[in-house]
C-alpha atoms as a PDB file:
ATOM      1  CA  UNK A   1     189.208  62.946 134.306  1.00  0.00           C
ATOM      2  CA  UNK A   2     186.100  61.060 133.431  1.00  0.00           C
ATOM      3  CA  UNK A   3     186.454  58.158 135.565  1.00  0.00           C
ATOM      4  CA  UNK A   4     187.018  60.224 138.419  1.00  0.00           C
ATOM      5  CA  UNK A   5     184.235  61.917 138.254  1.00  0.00           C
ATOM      6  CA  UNK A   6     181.824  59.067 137.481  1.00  0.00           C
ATOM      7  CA  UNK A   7     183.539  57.483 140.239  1.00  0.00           C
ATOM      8  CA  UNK A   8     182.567  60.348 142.743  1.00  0.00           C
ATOM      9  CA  UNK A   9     178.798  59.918 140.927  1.00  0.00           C
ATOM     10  CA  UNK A  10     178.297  56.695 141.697  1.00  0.00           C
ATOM     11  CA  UNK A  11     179.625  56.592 145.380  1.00  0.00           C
ATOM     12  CA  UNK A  12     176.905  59.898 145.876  1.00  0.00           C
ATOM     13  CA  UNK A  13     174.257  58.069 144.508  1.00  0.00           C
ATOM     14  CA  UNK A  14     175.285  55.093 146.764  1.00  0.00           C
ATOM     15  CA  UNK A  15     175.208  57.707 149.582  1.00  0.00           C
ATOM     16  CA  UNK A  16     171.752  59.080 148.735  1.00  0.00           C
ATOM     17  CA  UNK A  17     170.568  55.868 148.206  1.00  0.00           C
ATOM     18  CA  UNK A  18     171.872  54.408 151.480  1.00  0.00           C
ATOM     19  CA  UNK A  19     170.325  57.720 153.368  1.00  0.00           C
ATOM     20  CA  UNK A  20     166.867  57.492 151.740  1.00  0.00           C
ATOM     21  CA  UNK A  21     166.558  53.937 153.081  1.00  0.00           C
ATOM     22  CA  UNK A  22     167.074  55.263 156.479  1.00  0.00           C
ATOM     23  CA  UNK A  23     164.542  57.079 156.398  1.00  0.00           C
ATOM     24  CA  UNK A  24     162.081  54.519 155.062  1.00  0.00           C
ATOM     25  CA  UNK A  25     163.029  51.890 157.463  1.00  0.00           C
ATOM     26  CA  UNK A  26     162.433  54.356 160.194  1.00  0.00           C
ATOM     27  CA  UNK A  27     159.187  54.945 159.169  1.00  0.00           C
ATOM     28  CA  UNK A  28     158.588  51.766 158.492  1.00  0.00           C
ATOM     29  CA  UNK A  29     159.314  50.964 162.188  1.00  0.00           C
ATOM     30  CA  UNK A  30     157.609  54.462 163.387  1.00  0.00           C
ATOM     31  CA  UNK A  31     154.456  52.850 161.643  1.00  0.00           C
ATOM     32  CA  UNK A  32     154.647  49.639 162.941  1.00  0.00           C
ATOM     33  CA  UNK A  33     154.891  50.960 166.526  1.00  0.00           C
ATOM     34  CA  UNK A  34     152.223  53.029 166.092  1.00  0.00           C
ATOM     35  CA  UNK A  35     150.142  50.254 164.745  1.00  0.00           C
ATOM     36  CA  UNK A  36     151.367  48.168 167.417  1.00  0.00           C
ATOM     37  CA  UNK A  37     149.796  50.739 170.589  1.00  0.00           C
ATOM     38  CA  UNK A  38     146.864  51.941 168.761  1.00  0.00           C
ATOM     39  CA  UNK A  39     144.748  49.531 169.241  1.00  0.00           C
ATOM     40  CA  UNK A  40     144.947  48.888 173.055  1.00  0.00           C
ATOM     41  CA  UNK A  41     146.686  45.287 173.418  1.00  0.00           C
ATOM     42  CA  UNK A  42     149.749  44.071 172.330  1.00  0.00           C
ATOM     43  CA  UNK A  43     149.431  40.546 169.639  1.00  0.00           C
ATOM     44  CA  UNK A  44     152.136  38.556 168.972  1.00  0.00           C
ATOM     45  CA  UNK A  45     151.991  38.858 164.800  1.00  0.00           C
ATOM     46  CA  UNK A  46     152.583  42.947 165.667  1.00  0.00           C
ATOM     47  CA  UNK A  47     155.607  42.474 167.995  1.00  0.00           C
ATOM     48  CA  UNK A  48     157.143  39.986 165.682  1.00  0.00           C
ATOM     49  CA  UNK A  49     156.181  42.513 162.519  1.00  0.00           C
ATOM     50  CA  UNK A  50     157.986  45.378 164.953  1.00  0.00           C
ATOM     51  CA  UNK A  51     161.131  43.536 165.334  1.00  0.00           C
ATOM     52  CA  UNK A  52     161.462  42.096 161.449  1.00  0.00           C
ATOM     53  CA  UNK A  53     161.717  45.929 160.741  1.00  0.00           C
ATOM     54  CA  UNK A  54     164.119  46.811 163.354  1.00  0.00           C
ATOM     55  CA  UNK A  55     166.163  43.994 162.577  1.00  0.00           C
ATOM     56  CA  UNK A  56     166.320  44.886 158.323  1.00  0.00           C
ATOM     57  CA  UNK A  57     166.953  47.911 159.466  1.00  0.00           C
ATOM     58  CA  UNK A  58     170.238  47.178 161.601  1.00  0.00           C
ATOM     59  CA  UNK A  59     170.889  45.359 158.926  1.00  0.00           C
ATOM     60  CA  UNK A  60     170.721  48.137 156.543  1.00  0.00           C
ATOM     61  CA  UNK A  61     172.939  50.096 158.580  1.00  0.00           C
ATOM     62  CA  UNK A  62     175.257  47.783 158.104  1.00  0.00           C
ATOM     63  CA  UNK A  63     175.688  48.191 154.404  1.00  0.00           C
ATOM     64  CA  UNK A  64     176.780  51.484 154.633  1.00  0.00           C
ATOM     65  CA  UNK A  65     178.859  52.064 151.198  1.00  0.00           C
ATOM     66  CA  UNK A  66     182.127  52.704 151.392  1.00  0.00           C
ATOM     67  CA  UNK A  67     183.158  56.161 152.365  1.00  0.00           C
ATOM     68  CA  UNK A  68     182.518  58.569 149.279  1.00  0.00           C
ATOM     69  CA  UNK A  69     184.726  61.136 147.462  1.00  0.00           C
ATOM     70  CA  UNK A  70     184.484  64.648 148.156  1.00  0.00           C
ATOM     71  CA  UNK A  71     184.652  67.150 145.035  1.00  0.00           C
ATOM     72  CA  UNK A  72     188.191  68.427 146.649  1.00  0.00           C
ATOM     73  CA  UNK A  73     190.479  65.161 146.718  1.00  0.00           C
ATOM     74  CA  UNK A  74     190.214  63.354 143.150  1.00  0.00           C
ATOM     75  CA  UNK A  75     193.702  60.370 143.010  1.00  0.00           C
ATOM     76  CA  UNK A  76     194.963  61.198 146.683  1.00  0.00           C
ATOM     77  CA  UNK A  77     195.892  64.869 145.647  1.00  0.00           C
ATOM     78  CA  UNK A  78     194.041  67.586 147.689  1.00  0.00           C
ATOM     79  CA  UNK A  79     192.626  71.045 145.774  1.00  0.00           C
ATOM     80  CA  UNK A  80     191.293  73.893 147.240  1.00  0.00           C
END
């Protein structure tokens, strides 16, 4: 089945897609923390900078995709 499969496809590269902006929000906020305790005092313009990031990425989180096919259950029928 051809849709099938470019279903499963697509909802994996969702997935990876989804996962690899995890990890560039979280070092997007790793690096702004840094930046924001490196250099001894705390300015407004880095806290606010700090929290835009940690707020895009909640909001990322939210957009999970939908929950993706697995390679055993194509239709509702299970395979082994």
């Amino acid at each position: 089945m051809q849709t099938s499969e470019s279903s499963i496809l697509i909802a994996s590269l969702k997935n990876g897609i989804w996962l690899f902006g995890i990890a560039s929000w979280l070092f997007g906020i790793t690096d702004r923390s840094i930046a924001l305790f490196s250099d001894g005092y705390l300015s407004a313009l880095n806290i606010i900078q700090l929290f835009t990031a940690a707020f895009f990425f909640m909001s990322w989180l939210y957009l999970k995709p939908e929950q993706n096919l697995s390679n055993s259950s194509i239709n509702g029928k299970q395979f082994p």
